[in-house]
Protein backbone atom coordinates (compact mmCIF):
# COMPACT_ATOMS: atom_id res chain seq x y z
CA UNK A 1 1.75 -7.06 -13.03
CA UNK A 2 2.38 -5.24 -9.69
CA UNK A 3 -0.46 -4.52 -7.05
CA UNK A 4 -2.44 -1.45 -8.04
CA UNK A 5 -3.61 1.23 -5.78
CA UNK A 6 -5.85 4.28 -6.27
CA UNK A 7 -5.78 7.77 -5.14
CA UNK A 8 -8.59 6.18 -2.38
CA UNK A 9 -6.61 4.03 -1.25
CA UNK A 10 -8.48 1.12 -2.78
CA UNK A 11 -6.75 -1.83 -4.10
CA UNK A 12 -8.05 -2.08 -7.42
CA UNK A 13 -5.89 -5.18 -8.44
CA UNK A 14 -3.65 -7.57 -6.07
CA UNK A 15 -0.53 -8.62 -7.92
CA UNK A 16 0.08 -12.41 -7.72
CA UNK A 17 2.31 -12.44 -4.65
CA UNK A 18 0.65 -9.77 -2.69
CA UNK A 19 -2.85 -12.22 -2.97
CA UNK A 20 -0.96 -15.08 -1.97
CA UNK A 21 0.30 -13.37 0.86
CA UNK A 22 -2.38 -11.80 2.43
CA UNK A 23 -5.22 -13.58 0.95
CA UNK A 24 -3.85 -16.72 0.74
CA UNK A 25 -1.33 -16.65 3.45
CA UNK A 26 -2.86 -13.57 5.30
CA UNK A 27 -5.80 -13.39 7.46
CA UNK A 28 -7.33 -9.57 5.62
CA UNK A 29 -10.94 -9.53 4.29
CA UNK A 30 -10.77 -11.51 0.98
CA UNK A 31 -12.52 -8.80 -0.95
CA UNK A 32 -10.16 -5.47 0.00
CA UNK A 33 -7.33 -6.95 1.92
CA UNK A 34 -7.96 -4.78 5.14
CA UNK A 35 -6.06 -6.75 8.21
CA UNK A 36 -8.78 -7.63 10.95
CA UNK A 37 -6.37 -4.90 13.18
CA UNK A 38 -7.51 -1.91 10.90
CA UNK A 39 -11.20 -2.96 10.32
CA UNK A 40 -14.28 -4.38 12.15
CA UNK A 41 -14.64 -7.99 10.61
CA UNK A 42 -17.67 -10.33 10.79
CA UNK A 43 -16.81 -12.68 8.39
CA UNK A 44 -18.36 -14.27 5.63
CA UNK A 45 -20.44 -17.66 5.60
CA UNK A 46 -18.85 -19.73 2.68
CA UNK A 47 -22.03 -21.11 2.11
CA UNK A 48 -24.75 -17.84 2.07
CA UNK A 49 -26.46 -17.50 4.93
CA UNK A 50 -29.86 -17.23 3.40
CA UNK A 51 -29.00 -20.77 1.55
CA UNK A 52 -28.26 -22.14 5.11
CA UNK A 53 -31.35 -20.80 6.70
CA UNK A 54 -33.71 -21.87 3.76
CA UNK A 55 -32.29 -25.49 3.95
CA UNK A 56 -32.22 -25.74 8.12
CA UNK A 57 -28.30 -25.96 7.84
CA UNK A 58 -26.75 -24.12 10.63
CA UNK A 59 -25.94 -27.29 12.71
CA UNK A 60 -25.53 -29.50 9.96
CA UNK A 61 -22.17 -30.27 8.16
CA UNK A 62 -20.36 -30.47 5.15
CA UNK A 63 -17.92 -32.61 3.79
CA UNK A 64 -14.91 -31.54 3.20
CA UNK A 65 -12.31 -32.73 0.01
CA UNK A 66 -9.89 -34.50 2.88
CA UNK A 67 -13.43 -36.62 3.79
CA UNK A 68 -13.93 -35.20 7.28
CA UNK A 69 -17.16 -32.68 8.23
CA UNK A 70 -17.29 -29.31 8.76
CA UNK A 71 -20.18 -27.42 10.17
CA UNK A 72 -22.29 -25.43 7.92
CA UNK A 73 -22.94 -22.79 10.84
CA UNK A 74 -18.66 -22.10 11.34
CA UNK A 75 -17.58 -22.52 7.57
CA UNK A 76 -16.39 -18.94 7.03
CA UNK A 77 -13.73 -17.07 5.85
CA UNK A 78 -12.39 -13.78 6.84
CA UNK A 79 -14.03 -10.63 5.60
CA UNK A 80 -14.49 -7.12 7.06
CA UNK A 81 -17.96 -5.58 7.81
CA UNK A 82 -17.91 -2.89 4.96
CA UNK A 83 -17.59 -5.53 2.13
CA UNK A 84 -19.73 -8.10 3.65
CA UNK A 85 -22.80 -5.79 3.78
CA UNK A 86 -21.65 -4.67 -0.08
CA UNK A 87 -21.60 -8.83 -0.90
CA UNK A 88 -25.00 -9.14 0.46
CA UNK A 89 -26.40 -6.22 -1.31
CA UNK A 90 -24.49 -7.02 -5.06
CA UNK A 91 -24.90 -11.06 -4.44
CA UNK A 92 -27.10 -11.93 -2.11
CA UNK A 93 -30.62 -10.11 -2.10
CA UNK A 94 -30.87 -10.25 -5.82
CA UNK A 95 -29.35 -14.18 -6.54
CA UNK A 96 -32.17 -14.85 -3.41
CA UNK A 97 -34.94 -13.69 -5.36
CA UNK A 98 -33.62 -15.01 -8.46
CA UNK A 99 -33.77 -18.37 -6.75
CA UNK A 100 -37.04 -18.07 -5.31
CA UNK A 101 -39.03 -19.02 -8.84
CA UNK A 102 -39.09 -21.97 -10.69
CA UNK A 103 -36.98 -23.45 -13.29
CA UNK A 104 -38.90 -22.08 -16.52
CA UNK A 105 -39.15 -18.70 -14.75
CA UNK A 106 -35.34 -18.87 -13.86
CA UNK A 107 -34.13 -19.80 -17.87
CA UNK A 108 -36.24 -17.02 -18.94
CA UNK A 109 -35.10 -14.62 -16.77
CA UNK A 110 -31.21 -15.88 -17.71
CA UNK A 111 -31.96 -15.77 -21.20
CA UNK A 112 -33.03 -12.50 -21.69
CA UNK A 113 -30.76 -10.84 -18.82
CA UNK A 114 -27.17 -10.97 -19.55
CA UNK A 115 -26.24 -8.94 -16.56
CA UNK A 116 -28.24 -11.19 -14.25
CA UNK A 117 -26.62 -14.45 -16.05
CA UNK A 118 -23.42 -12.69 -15.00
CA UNK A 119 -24.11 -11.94 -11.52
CA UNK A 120 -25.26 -16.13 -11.54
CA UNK A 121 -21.75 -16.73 -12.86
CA UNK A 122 -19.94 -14.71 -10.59
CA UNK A 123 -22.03 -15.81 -7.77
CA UNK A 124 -21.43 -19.33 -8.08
CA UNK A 125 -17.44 -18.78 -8.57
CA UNK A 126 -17.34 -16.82 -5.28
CA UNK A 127 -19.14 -19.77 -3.33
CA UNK A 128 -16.30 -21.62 -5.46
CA UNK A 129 -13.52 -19.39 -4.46
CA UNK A 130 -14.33 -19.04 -0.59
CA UNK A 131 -14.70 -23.27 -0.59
CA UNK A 132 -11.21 -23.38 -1.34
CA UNK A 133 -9.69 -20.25 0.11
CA UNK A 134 -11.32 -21.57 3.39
CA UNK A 135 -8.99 -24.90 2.52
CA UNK A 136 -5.88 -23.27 3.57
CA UNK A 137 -6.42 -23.19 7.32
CA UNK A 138 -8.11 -26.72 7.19
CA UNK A 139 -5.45 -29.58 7.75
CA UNK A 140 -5.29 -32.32 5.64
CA UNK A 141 -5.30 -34.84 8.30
CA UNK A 142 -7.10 -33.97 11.55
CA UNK A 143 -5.00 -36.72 13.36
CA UNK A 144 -2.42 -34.61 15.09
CA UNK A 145 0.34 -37.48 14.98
CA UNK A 146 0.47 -36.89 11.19
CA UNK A 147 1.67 -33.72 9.93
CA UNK A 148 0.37 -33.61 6.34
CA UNK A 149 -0.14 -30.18 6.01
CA UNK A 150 -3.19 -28.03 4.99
CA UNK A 151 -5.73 -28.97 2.40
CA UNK A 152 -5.16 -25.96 0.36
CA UNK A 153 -0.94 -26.92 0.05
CA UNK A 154 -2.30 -28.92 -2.88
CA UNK A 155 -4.00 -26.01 -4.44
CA UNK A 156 -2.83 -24.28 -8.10
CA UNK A 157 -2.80 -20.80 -6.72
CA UNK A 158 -1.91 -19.22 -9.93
CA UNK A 159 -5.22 -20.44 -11.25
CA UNK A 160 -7.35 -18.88 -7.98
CA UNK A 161 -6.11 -15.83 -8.99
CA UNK A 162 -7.67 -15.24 -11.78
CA UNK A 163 -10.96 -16.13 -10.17
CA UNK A 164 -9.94 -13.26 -7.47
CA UNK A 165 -10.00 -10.99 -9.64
CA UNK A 166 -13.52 -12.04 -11.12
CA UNK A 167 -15.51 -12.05 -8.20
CA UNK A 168 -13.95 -8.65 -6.69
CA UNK A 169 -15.38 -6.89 -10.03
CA UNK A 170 -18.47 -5.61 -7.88
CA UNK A 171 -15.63 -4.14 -5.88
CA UNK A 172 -13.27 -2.75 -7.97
CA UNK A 173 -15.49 -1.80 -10.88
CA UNK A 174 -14.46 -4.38 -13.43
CA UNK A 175 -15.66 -4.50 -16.68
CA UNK A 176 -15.53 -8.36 -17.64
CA UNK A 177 -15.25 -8.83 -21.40
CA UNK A 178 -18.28 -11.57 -22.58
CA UNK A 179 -15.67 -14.23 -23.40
CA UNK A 180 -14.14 -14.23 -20.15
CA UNK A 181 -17.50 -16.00 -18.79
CA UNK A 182 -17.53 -19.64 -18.36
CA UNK A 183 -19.97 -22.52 -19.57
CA UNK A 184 -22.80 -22.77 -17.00
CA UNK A 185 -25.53 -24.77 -17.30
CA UNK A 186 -29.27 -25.24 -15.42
CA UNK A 187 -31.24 -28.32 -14.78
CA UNK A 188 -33.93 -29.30 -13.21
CA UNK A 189 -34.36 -32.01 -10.74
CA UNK A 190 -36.37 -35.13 -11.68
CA UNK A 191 -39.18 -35.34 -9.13
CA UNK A 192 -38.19 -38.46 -7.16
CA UNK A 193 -35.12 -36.57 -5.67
CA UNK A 194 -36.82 -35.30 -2.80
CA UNK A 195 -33.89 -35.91 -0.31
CA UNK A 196 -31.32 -33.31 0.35
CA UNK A 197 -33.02 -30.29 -1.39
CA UNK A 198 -29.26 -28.69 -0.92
CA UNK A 199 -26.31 -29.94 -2.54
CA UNK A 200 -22.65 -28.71 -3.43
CA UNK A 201 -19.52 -29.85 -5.23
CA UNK A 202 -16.52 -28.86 -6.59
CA UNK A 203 -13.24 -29.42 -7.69
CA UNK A 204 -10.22 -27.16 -7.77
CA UNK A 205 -8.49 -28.75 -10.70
CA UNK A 206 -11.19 -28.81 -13.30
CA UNK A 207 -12.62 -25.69 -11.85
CA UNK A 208 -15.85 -26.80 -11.96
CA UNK A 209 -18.76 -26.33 -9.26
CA UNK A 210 -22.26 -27.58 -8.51
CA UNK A 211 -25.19 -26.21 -6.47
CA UNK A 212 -28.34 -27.64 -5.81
CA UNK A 213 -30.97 -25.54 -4.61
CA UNK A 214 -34.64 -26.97 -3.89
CA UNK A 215 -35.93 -28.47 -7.73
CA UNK A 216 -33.08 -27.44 -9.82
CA UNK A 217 -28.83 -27.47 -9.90
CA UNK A 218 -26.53 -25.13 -11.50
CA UNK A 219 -23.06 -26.46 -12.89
CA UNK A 220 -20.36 -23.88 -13.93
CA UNK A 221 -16.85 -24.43 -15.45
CA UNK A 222 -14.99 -21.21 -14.46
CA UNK A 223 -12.28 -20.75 -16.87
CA UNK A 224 -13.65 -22.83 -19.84
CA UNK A 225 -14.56 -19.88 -21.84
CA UNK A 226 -17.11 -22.08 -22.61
CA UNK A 227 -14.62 -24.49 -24.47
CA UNK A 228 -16.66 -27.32 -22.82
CA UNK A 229 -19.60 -26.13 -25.20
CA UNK A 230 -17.77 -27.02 -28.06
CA UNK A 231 -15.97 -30.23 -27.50
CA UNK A 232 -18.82 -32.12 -25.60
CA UNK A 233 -21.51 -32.99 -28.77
CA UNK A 234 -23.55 -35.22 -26.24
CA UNK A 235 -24.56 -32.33 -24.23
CA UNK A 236 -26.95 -31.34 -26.56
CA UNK A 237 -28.93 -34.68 -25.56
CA UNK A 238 -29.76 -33.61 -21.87
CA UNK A 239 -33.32 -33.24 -22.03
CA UNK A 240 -35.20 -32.99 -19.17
CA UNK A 241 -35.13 -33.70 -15.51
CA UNK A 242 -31.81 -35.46 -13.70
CA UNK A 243 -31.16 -37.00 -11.12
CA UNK A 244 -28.32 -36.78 -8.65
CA UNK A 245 -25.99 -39.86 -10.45
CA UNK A 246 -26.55 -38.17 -13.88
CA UNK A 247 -25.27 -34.71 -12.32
CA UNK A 248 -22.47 -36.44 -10.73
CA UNK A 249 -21.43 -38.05 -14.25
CA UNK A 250 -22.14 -34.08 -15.98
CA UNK A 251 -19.47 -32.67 -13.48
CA UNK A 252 -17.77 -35.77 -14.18
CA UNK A 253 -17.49 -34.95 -18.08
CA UNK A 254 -17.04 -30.95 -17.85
CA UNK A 255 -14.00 -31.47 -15.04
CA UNK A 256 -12.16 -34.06 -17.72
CA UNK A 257 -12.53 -31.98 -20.58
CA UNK A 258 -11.54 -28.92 -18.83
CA UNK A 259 -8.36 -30.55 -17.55
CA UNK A 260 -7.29 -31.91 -20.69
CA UNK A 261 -8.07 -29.15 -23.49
CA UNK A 262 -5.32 -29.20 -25.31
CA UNK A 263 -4.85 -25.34 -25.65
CA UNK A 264 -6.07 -23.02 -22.78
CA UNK A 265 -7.71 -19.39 -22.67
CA UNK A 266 -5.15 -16.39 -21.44
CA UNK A 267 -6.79 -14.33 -18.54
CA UNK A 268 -5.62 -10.69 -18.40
CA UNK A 269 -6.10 -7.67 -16.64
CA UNK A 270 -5.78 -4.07 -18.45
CA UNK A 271 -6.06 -1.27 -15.76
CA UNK A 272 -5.73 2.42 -16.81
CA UNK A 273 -4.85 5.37 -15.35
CA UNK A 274 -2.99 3.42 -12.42
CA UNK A 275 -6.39 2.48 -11.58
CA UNK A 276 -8.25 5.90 -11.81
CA UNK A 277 -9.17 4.65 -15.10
CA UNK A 278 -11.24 2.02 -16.60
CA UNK A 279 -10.16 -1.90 -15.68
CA UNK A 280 -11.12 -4.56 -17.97
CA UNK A 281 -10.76 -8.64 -17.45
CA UNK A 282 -10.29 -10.27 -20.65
CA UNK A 283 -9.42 -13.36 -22.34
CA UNK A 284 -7.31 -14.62 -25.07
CA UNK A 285 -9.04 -17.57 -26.78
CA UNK A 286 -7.17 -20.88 -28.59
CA UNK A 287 -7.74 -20.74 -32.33
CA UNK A 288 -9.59 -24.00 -31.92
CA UNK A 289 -11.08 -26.06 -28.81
CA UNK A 290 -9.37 -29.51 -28.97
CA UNK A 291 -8.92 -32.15 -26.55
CA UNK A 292 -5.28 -33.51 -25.89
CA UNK A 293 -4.66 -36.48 -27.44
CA UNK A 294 -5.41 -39.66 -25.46
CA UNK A 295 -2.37 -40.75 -24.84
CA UNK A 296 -1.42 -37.43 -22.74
CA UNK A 297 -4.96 -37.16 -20.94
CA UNK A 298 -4.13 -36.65 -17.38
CA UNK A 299 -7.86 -37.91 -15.76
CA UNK A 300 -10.61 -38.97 -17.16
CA UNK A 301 -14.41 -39.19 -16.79
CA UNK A 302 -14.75 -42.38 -15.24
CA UNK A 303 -11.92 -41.98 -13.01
CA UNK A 304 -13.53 -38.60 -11.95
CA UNK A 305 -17.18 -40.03 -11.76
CA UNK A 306 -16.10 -43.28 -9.94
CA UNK A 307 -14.51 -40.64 -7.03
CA UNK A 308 -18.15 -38.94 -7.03
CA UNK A 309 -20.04 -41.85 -7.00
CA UNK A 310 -17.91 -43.34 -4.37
CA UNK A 311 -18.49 -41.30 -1.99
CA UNK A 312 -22.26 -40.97 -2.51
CA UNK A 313 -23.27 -44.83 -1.87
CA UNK A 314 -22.97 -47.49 0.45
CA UNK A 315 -20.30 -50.02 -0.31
CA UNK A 316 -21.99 -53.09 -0.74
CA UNK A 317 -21.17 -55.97 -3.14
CA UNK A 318 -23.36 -54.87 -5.69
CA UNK A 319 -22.64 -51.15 -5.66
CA UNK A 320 -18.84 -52.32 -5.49
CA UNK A 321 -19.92 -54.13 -8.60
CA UNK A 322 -20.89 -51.06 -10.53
CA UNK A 323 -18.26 -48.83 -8.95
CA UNK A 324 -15.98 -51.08 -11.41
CA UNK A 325 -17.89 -50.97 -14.33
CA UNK A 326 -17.95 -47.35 -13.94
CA UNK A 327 -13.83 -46.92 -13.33
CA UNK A 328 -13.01 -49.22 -16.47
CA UNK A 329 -15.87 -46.91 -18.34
CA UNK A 330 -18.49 -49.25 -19.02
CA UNK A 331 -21.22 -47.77 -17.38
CA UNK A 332 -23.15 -44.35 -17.87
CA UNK A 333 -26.14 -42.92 -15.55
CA UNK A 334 -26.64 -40.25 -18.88
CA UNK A 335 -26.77 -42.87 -22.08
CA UNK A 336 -27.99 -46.13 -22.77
CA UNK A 337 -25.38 -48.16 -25.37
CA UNK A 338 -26.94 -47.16 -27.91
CA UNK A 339 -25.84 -43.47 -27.27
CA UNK A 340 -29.06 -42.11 -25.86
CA UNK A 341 -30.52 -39.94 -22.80
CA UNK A 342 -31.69 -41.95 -20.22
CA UNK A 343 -34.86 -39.94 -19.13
CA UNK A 344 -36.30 -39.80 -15.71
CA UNK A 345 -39.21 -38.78 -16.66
């Protein structure tokens, strides 16, 4: 589908090779595609700025996928002034406020809003989508002598696309079909996780992404369709609080089973009018959610959760202990052997 442009002068959809050039490739605002030359640009904190001041972390850093740190303050990605103010206003204020309550107040609210569950979803794939747009400039290794390229050189491109077009909906007036939305989940925090009130990860392969924010997390598969929903059976056994292993091993779970469902939704984008006209996102879904069979899985949950956990703890004999029982899959922070939830509370 080519680029489409309206009578405004608006670019209502980017074909594929026009976002990878001056998205991807480019340095224009990620929302309208304005060059910096043509606009007044301010930029956009990957990580919202009212996250950043409510957590004190403007001088701290964040780690990035190649294992080096990144300050919190500087991790931005190009965006003009006009659409930053509109991503504050659509995003922002109202996902600030949202946040504000507790976690009973929050599922209510979800539950009987659709259109703020939405803006949630959409929210959390544009911290998703800056994290790894940001990835292209980064290089993969920061020692000069090696010339590894960029992080984002390892990135499925065709895939970001589709999220693209997702979070520009407040933008380019959107309508997103109901099926298009991904599985997303909330859970609060078990009490003795006091530390690090913040907390993000992601992956850009199973297109899955985690934020913590004070009591409570928020895990979304993007383009799921909510197939994880119906292939997981044990999810239906999280009850109550986590902790941060157990959320490592749930992102752990939805990032295998979204990499290895054996058929995949169809993302598509019906504009009319050459774009004076309505534009809807919508998806084509598989007959039936099904796993690939084992022999053709390509990673699975306890390679993915031994990565997470990895990186988390201190490697000392005993942890290095567990850190194998986890990567030959006999250990679980969520079930005892016996197949149940191991409570915190």
């Amino acid at each position: 589908m080519k680029t489409v442009i309206n009578t405004e002068e608006k670019t209502i959809f980017f074909s594929f090779e026009d976002f990878k050039a001056k998205i991807v490739e480019g340095n224009c605002c990620f929302i309208c595609g304005a060059e910096a030359s043509s606009k007044e640009f301010n930029d956009e904190h990957i990580i919202p700025n009212w996250v950043l001041h409510r957590f004190g972390l403007h001088k701290k850093r964040i780690t990035l996928p190649n294992g080096t740190k990144f300050n919190y303050g500087q991790y931005k990605i190009p965006c003009c002034k006009d659409c930053n103010s509109k991503l504050g206003e659509t995003f922002e204020v109202p996902i600030s406020e949202l946040l504000k309550k507790d976690f009973v107040d929050i599922r209510k609210e979800l539950s009987d809003d659709r259109e703020k569950a939405a803006l949630l979803f959409n929210w959390l794939a544009l911290i998703f989508f800056k994290t790894h747009l940001k990835d292209r400039t980064l290089e993969m290794n920061r020692d000069k002598r090696f010339n590894d390229g960029k992080i984002g050189d390892h990135h499925y491109w065709e895939d970001m696309h589709h999220i693209h077009c997702l979070i520009r909906s407040f933008y380019t007036g959107a309508e997103i079909s109901p099926e298009v939305y991904g599985t997303m989940l909330i859970f609060p925090i078990a009490d003795f996780e006091h530390d690090n009130l913040f907390d993000y990860i992601d992956t850009p392969y199973g297109k899955v992404a985690m934020i913590r924010i004070g009591s409570f997390c928020m895990i979304i598969v993007i383009d799921d369709c909510r197939g994880s929903l119906n292939v997981w059976n044990d999810l239906r056994k999280l009850k109550g609080s986590l902790n941060s292993y157990q959320i490592r091993e749930i992102i752990a779970h939805l990032n295998a089973i979204n990499i290895n469902l054996k058929n995949r939704p169809a993302f598509k984008s019906l504009i009319r009018d050459n774009g004076e006209g309505k534009y809807t996102i919508f998806a084509q879904l598989p007959p039936l959610w099904e796993l690939k069979e084992e022999q053709t899985v390509i990673e699975d949950r306890s390679f993915l959760l031994h990565h997470y956990i990895s990186i988390k703890v201190e490697l000392n004999d005993h942890n290095l202990k567990v850190l194998q029982e986890i990567k030959m899959g006999h250990y679980s922070f969520l079930f005892n052997e016996r197949g149940e939830f191991l409570s915190n509370e």
